[in-house]
N, C-alpha and C. Protein backbone atom coordinates (compact mmCIF):
# COMPACT_ATOMS: atom_id res chain seq x y z
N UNK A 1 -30.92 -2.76 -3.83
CA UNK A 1 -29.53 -2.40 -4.01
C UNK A 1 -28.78 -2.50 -2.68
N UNK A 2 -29.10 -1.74 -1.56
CA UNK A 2 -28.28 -1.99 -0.19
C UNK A 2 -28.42 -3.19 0.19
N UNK A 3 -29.81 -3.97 -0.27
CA UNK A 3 -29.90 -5.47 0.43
C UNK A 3 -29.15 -5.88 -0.19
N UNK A 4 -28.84 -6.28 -1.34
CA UNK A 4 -27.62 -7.31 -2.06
C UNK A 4 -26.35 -6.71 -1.38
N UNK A 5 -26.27 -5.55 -1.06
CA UNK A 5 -24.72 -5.04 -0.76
C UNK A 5 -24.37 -5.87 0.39
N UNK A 6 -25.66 -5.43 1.56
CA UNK A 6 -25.68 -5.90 2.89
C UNK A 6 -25.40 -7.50 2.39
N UNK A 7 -25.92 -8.02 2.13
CA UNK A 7 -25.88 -9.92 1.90
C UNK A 7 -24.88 -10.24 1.23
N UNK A 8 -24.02 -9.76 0.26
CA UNK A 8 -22.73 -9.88 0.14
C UNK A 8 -21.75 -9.49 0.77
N UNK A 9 -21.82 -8.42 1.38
CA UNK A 9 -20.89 -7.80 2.35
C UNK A 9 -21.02 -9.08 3.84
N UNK A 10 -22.22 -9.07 4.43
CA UNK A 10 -21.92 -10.34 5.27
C UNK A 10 -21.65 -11.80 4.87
N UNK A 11 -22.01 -12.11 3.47
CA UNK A 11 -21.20 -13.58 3.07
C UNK A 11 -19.87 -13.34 2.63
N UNK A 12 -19.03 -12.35 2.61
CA UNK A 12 -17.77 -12.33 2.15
C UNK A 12 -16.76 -11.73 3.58
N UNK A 13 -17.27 -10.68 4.50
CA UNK A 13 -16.52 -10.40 5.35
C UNK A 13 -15.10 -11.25 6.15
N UNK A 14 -16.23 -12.67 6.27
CA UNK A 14 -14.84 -13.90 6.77
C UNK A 14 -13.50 -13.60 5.73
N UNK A 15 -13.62 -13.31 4.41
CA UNK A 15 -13.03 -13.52 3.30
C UNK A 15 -12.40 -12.51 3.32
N UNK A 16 -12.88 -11.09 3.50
CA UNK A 16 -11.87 -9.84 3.71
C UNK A 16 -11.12 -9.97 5.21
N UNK A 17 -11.59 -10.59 6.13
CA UNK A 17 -10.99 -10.52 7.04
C UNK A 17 -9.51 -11.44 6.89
N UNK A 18 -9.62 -12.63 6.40
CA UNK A 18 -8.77 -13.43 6.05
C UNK A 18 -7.77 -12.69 5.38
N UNK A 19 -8.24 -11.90 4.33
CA UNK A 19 -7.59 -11.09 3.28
C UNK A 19 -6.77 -10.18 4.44
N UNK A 20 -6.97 -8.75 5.06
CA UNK A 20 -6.65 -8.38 5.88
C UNK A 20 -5.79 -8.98 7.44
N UNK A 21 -5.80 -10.12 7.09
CA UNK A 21 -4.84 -10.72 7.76
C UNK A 21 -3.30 -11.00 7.34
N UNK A 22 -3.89 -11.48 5.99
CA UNK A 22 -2.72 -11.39 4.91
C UNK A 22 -2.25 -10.65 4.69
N UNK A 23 -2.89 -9.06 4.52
CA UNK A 23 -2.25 -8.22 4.38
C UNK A 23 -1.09 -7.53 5.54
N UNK A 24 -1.55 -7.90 6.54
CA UNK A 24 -0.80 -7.14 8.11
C UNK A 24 0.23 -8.05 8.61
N UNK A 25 -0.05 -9.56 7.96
CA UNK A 25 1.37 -10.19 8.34
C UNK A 25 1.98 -10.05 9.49
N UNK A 26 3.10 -9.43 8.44
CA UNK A 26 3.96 -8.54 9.01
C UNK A 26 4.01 -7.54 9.73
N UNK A 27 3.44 -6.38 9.67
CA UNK A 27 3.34 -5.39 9.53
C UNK A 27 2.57 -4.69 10.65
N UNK A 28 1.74 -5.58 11.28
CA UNK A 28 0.18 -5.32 12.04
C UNK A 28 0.96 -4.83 13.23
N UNK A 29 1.94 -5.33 14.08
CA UNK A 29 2.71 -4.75 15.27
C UNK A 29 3.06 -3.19 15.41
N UNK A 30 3.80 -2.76 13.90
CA UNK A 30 4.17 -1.17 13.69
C UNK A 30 2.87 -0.50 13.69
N UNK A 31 1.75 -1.29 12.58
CA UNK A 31 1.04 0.19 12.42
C UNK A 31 -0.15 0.10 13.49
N UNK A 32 -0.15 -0.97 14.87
CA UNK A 32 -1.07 -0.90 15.78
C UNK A 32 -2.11 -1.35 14.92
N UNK A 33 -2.72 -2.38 13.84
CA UNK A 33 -4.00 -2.15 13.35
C UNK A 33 -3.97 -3.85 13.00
N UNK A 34 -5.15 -4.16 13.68
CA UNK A 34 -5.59 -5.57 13.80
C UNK A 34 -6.76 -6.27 12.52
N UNK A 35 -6.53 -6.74 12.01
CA UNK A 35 -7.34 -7.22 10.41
C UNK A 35 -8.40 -7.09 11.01
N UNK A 36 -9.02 -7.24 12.23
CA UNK A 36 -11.07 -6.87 12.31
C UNK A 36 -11.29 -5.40 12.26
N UNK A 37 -10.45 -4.82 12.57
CA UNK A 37 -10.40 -3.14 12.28
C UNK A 37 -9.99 -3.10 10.94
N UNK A 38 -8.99 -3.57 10.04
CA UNK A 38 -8.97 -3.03 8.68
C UNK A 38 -10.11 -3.75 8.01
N UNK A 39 -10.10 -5.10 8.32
CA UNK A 39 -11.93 -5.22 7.45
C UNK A 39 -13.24 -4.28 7.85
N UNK A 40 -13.17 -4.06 9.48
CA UNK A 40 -14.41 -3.07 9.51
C UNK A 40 -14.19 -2.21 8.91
N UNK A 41 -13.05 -1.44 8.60
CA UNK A 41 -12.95 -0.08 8.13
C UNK A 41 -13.60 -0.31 6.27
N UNK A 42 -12.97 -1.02 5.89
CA UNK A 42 -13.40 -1.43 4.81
C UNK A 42 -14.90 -1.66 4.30
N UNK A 43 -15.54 -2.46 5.45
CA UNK A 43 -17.11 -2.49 5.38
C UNK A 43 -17.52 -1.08 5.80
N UNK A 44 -17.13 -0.42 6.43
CA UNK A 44 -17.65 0.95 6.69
C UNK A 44 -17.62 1.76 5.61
N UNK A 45 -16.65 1.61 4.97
CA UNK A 45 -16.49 2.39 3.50
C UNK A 45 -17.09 1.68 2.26
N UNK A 46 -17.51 0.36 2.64
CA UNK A 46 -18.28 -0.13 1.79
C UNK A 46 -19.81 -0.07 1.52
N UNK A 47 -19.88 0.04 2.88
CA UNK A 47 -21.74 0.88 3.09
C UNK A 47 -21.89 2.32 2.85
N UNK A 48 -21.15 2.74 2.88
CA UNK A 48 -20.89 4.51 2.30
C UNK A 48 -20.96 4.56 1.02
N UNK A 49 -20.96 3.62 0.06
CA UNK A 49 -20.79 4.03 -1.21
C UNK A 49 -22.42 3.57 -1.78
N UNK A 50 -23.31 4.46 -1.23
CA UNK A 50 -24.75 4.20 -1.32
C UNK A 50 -25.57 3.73 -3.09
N UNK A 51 -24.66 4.57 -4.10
CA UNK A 51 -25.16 4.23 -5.12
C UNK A 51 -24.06 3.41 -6.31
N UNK A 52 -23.58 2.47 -5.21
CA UNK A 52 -22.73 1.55 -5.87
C UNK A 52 -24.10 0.76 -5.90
N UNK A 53 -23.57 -0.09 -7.80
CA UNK A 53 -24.47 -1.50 -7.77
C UNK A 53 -23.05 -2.68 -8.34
N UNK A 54 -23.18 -3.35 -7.63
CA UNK A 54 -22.80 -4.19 -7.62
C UNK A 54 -23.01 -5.60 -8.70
N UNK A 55 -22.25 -6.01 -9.47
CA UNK A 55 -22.64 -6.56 -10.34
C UNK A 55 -23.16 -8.24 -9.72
N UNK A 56 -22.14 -8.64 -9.66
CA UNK A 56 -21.67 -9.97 -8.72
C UNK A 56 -21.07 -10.27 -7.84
N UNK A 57 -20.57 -10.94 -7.06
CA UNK A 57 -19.48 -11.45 -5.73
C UNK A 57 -18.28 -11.08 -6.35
N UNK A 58 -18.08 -11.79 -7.72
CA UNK A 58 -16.18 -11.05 -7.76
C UNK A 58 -16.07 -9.65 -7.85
N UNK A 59 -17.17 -8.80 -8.25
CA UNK A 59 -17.56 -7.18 -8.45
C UNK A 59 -16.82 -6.55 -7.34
N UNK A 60 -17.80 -7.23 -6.43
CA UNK A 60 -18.02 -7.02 -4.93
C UNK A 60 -16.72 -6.95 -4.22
N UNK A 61 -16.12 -8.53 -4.65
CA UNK A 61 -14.17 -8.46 -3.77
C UNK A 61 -13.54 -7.80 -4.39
N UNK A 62 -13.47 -7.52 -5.39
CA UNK A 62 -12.52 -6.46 -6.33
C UNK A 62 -13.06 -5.52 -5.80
N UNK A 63 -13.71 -5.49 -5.68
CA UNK A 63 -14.01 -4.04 -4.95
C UNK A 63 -13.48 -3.55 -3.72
N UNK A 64 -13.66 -4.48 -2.81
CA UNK A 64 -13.55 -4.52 -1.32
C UNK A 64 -11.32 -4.54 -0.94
N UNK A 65 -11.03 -5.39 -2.46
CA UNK A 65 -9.98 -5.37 -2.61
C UNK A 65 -8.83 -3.96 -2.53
N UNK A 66 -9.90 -3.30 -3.53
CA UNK A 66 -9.22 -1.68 -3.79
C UNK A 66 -9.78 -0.76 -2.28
N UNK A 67 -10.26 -1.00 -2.05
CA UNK A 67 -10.73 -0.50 -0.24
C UNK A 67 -10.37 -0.67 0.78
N UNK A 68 -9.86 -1.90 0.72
CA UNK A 68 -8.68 -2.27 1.74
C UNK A 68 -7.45 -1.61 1.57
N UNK A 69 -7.29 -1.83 0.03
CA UNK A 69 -5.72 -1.14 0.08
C UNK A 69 -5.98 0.56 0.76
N UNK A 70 -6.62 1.08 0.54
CA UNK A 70 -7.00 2.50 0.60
C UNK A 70 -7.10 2.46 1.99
N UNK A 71 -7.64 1.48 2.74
CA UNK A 71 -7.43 2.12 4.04
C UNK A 71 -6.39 1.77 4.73
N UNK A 72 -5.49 0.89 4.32
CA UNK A 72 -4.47 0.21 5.04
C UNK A 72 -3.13 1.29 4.67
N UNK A 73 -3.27 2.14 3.28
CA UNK A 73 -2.27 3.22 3.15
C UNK A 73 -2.76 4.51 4.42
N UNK A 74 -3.98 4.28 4.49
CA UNK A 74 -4.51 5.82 5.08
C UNK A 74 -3.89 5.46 6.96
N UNK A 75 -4.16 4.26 7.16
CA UNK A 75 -3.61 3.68 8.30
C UNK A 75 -2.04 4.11 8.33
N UNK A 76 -1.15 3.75 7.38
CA UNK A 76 0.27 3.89 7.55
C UNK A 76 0.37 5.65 7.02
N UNK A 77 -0.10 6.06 6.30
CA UNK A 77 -0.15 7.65 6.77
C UNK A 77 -0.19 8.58 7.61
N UNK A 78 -1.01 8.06 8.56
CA UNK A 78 -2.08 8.22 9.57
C UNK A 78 -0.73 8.30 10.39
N UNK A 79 -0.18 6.91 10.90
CA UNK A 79 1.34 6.46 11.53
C UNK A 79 2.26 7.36 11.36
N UNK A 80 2.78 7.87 10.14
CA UNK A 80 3.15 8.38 9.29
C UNK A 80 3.27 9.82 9.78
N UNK A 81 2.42 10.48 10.20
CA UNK A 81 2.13 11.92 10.41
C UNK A 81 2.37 11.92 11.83
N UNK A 82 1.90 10.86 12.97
CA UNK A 82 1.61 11.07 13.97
C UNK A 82 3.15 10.79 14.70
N UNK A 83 3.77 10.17 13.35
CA UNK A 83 5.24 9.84 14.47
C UNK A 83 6.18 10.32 13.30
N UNK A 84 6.91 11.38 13.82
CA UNK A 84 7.77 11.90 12.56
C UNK A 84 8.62 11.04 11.65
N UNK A 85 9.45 10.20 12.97
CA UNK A 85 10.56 9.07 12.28
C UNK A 85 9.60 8.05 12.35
N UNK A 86 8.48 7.95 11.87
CA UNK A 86 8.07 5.94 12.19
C UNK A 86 8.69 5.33 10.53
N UNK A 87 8.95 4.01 11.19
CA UNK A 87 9.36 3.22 10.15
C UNK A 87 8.44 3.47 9.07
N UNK A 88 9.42 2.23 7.77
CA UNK A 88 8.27 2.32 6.86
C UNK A 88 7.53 1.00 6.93
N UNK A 89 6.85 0.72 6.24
CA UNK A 89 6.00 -0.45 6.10
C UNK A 89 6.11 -1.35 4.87
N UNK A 90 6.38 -2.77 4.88
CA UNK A 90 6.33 -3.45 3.99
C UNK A 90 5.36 -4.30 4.08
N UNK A 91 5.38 -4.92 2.86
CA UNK A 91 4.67 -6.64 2.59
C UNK A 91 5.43 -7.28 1.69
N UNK A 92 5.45 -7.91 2.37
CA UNK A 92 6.29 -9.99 2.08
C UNK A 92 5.77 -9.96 0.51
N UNK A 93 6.79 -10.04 -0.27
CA UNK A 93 6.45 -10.52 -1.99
C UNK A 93 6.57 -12.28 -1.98
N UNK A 94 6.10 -12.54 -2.99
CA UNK A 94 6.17 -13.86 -3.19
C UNK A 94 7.46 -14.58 -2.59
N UNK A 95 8.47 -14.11 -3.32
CA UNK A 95 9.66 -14.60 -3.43
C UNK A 95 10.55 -14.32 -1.52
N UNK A 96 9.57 -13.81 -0.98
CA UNK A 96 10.63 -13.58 0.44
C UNK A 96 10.79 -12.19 0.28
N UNK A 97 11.16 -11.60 -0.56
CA UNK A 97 11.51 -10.41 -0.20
C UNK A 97 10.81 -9.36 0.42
N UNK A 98 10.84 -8.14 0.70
CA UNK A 98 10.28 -6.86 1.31
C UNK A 98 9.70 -5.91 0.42
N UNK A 99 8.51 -5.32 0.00
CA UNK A 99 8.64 -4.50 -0.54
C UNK A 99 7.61 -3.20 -0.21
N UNK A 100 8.06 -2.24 0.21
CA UNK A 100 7.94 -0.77 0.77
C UNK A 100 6.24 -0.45 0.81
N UNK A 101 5.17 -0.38 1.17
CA UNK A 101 3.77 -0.50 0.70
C UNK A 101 3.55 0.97 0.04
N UNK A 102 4.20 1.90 0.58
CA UNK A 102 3.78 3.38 -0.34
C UNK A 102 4.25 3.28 -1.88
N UNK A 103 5.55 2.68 -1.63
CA UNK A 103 6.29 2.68 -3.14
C UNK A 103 5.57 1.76 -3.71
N UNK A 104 4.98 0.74 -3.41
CA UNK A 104 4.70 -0.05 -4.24
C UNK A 104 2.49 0.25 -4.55
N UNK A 105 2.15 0.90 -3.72
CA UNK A 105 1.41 1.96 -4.18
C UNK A 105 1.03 3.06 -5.44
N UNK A 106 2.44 3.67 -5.17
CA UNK A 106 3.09 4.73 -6.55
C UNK A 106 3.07 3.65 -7.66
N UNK A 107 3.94 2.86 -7.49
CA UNK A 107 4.01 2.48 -8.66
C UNK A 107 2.23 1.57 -9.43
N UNK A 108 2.11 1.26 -8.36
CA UNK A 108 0.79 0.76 -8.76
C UNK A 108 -0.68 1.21 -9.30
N UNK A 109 -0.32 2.70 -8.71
CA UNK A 109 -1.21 3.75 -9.53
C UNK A 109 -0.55 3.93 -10.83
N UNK A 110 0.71 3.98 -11.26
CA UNK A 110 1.10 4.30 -12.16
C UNK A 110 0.71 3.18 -13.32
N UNK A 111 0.55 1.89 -12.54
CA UNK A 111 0.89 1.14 -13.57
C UNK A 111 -1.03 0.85 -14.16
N UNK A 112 -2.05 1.43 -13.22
CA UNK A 112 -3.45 1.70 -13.50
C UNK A 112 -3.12 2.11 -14.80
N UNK A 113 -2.42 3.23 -14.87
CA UNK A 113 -2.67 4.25 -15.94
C UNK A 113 -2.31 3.49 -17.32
N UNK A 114 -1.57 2.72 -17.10
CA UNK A 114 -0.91 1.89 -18.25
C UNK A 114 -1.74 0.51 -18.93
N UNK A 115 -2.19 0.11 -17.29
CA UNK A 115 -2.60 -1.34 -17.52
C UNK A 115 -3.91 -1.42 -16.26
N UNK A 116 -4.99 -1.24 -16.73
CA UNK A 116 -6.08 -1.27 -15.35
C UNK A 116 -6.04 -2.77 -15.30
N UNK A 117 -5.81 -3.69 -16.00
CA UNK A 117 -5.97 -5.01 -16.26
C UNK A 117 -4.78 -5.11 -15.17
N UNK A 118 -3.96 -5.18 -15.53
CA UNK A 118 -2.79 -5.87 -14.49
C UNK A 118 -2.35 -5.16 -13.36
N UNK A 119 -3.04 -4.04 -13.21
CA UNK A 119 -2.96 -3.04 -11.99
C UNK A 119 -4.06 -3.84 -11.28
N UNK A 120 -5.38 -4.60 -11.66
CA UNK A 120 -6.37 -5.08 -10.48
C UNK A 120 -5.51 -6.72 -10.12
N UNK A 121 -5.09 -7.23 -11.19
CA UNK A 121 -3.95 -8.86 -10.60
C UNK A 121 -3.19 -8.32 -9.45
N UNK A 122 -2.66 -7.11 -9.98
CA UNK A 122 -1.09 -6.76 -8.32
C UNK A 122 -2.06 -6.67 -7.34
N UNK A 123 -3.25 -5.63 -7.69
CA UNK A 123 -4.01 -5.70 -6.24
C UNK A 123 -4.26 -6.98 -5.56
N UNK A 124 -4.95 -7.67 -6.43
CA UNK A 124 -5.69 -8.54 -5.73
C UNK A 124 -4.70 -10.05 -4.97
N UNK A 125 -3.60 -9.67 -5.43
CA UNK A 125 -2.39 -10.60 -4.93
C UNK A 125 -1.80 -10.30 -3.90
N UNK A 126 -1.02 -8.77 -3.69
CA UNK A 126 -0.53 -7.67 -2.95
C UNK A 126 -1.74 -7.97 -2.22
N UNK A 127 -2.48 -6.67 -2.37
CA UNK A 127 -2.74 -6.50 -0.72
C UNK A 127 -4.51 -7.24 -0.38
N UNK A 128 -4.60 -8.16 -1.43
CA UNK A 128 -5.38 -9.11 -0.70
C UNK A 128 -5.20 -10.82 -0.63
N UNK A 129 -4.05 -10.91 -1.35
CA UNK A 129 -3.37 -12.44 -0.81
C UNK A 129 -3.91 -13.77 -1.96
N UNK A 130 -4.76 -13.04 -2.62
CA UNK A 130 -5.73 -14.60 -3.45
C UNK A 130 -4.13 -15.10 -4.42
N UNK A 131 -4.71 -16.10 -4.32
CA UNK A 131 -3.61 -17.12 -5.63
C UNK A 131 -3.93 -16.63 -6.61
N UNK A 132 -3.42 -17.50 -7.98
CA UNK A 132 -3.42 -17.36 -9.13
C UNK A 132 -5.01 -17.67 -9.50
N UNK A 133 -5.24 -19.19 -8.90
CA UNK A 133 -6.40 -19.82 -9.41
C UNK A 133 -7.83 -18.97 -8.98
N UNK A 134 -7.80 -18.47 -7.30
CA UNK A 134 -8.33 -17.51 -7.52
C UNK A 134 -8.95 -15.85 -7.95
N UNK A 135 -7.29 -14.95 -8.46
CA UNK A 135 -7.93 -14.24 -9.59
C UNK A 135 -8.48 -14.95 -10.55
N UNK A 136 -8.05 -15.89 -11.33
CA UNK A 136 -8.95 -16.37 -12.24
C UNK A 136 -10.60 -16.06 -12.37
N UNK A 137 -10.69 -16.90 -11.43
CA UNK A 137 -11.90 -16.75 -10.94
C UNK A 137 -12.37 -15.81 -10.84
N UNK A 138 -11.98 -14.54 -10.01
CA UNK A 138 -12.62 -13.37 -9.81
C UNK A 138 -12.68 -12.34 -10.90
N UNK A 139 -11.83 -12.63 -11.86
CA UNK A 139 -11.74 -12.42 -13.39
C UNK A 139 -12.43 -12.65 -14.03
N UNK A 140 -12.97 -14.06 -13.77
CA UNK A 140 -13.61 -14.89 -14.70
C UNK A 140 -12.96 -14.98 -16.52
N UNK A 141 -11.42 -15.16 -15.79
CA UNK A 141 -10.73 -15.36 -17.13
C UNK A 141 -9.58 -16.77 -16.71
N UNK A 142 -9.07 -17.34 -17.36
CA UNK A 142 -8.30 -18.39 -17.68
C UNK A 142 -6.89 -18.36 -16.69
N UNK A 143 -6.64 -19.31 -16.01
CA UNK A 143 -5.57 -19.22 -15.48
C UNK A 143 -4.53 -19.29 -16.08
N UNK A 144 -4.03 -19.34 -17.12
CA UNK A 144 -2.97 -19.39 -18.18
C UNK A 144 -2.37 -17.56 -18.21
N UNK A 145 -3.73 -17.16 -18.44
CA UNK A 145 -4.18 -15.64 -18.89
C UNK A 145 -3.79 -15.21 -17.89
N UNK A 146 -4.26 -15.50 -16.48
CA UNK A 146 -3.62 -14.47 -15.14
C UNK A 146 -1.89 -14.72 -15.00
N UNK A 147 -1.74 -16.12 -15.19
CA UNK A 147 -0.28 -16.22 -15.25
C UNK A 147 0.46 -15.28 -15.68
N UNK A 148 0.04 -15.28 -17.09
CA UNK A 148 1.15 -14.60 -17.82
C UNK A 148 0.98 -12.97 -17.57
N UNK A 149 0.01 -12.52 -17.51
CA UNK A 149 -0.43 -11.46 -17.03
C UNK A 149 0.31 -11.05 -15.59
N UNK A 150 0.21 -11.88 -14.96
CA UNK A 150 1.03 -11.65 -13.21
C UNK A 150 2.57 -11.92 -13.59
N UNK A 151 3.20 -12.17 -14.74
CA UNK A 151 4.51 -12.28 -14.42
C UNK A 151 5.00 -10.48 -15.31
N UNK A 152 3.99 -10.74 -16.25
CA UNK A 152 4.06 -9.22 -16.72
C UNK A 152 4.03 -8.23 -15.95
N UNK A 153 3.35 -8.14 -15.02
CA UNK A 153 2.99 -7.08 -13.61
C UNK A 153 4.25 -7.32 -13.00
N UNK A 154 4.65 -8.42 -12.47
CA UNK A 154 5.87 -8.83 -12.18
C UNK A 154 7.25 -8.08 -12.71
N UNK A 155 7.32 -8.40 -13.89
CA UNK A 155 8.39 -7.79 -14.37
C UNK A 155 8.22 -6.01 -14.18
N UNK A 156 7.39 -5.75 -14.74
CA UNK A 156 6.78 -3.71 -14.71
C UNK A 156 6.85 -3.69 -13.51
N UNK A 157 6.50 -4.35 -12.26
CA UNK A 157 6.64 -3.63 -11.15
C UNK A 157 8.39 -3.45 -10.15
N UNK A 158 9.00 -5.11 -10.73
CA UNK A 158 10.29 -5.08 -10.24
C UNK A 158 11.29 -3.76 -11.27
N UNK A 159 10.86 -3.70 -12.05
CA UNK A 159 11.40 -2.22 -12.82
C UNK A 159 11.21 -1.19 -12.61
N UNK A 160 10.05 -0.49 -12.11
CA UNK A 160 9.41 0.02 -11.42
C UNK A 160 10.32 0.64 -10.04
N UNK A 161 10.05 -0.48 -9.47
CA UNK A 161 10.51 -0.35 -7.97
C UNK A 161 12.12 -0.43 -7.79
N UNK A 162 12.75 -0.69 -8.95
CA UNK A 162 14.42 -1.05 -8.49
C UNK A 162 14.25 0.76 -9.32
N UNK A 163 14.48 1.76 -9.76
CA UNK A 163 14.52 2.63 -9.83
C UNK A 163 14.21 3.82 -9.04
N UNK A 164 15.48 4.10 -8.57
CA UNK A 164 15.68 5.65 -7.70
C UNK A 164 14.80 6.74 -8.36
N UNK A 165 13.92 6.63 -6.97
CA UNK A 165 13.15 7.41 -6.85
C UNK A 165 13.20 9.00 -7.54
């Protein structure tokens, strides 16, 4: 069980790191935190979870997916506490625009509750960068299927998020 973790965790790391690059963009200057620190943090919390089994490699990034996000909020928290006024933090949406990473957090737990299906597409787009073709893949469902599925998330989340708080 830890050996498969360990041997996936080092054939995919390049891949979270990449991911974690994507994710900080923007962003990596405000919150001081460099993608080899949010992927280590991530592998650190990934070896902590001793009686995880792991099914397969997409198991594994979906996994590593929801772990990143978790530490990259705990990072801007972290910011958050330590500087009364610090900015907030965004990530770059498809379309150019900005959108807030706590709020779009909230809403993304919310939208778990509704839809675990299209709550793991926002993740794995958001705050780990894969295309369409690759959720597919990590789905192991139809790219037609993630499409329409990601414009659905799409729509629930721009509704979502244009509503005062």
């Amino acid at each position: 069980m830890q050996a498969d973790r360990d041997a996936m965790l080092s054939e995919l790391y390049d891949e979270m790191r990449a991911a974690a690059a994507r994710m900080l963009r923007r962003d990596a200057p405000a919150l001081t935190l460099q993608p080899t620190e949010l992927a280590n943090e991530a592998a650190l919390r990934i070896v902590r979870l001793d009686r995880m089994t792991w099914n397969d490699r997409q198991h594994f990034f979906a996994t590593c997916a929801t772990i990143m996000r978790q530490a990259m909020l705990d990072a801007v928290r972290s910011r958050r506490r330590a500087k009364r006024q610090a900015p907030e933090v965004f990530l770059t949406g498809e379309d150019g625009g900005d959108i807030e990473i706590e709020a779009l957090d909230a809403a993304l737990t919310k939208l778990e509750g509704v839809s675990p299906d299209l709550a793991r597409i926002v993740e794995l787009r958001f705050f780990v960068g894969l295309s369409v073709d690759d959720i597919a893949i990590a789905l192991e469902s139809s790219e037609s299927t993630i499409k329409r599925r990601w414009r659905t998330a799409r729509l629930w989340l721009a509704s979502e998020l244009a509503e005062p708080a």
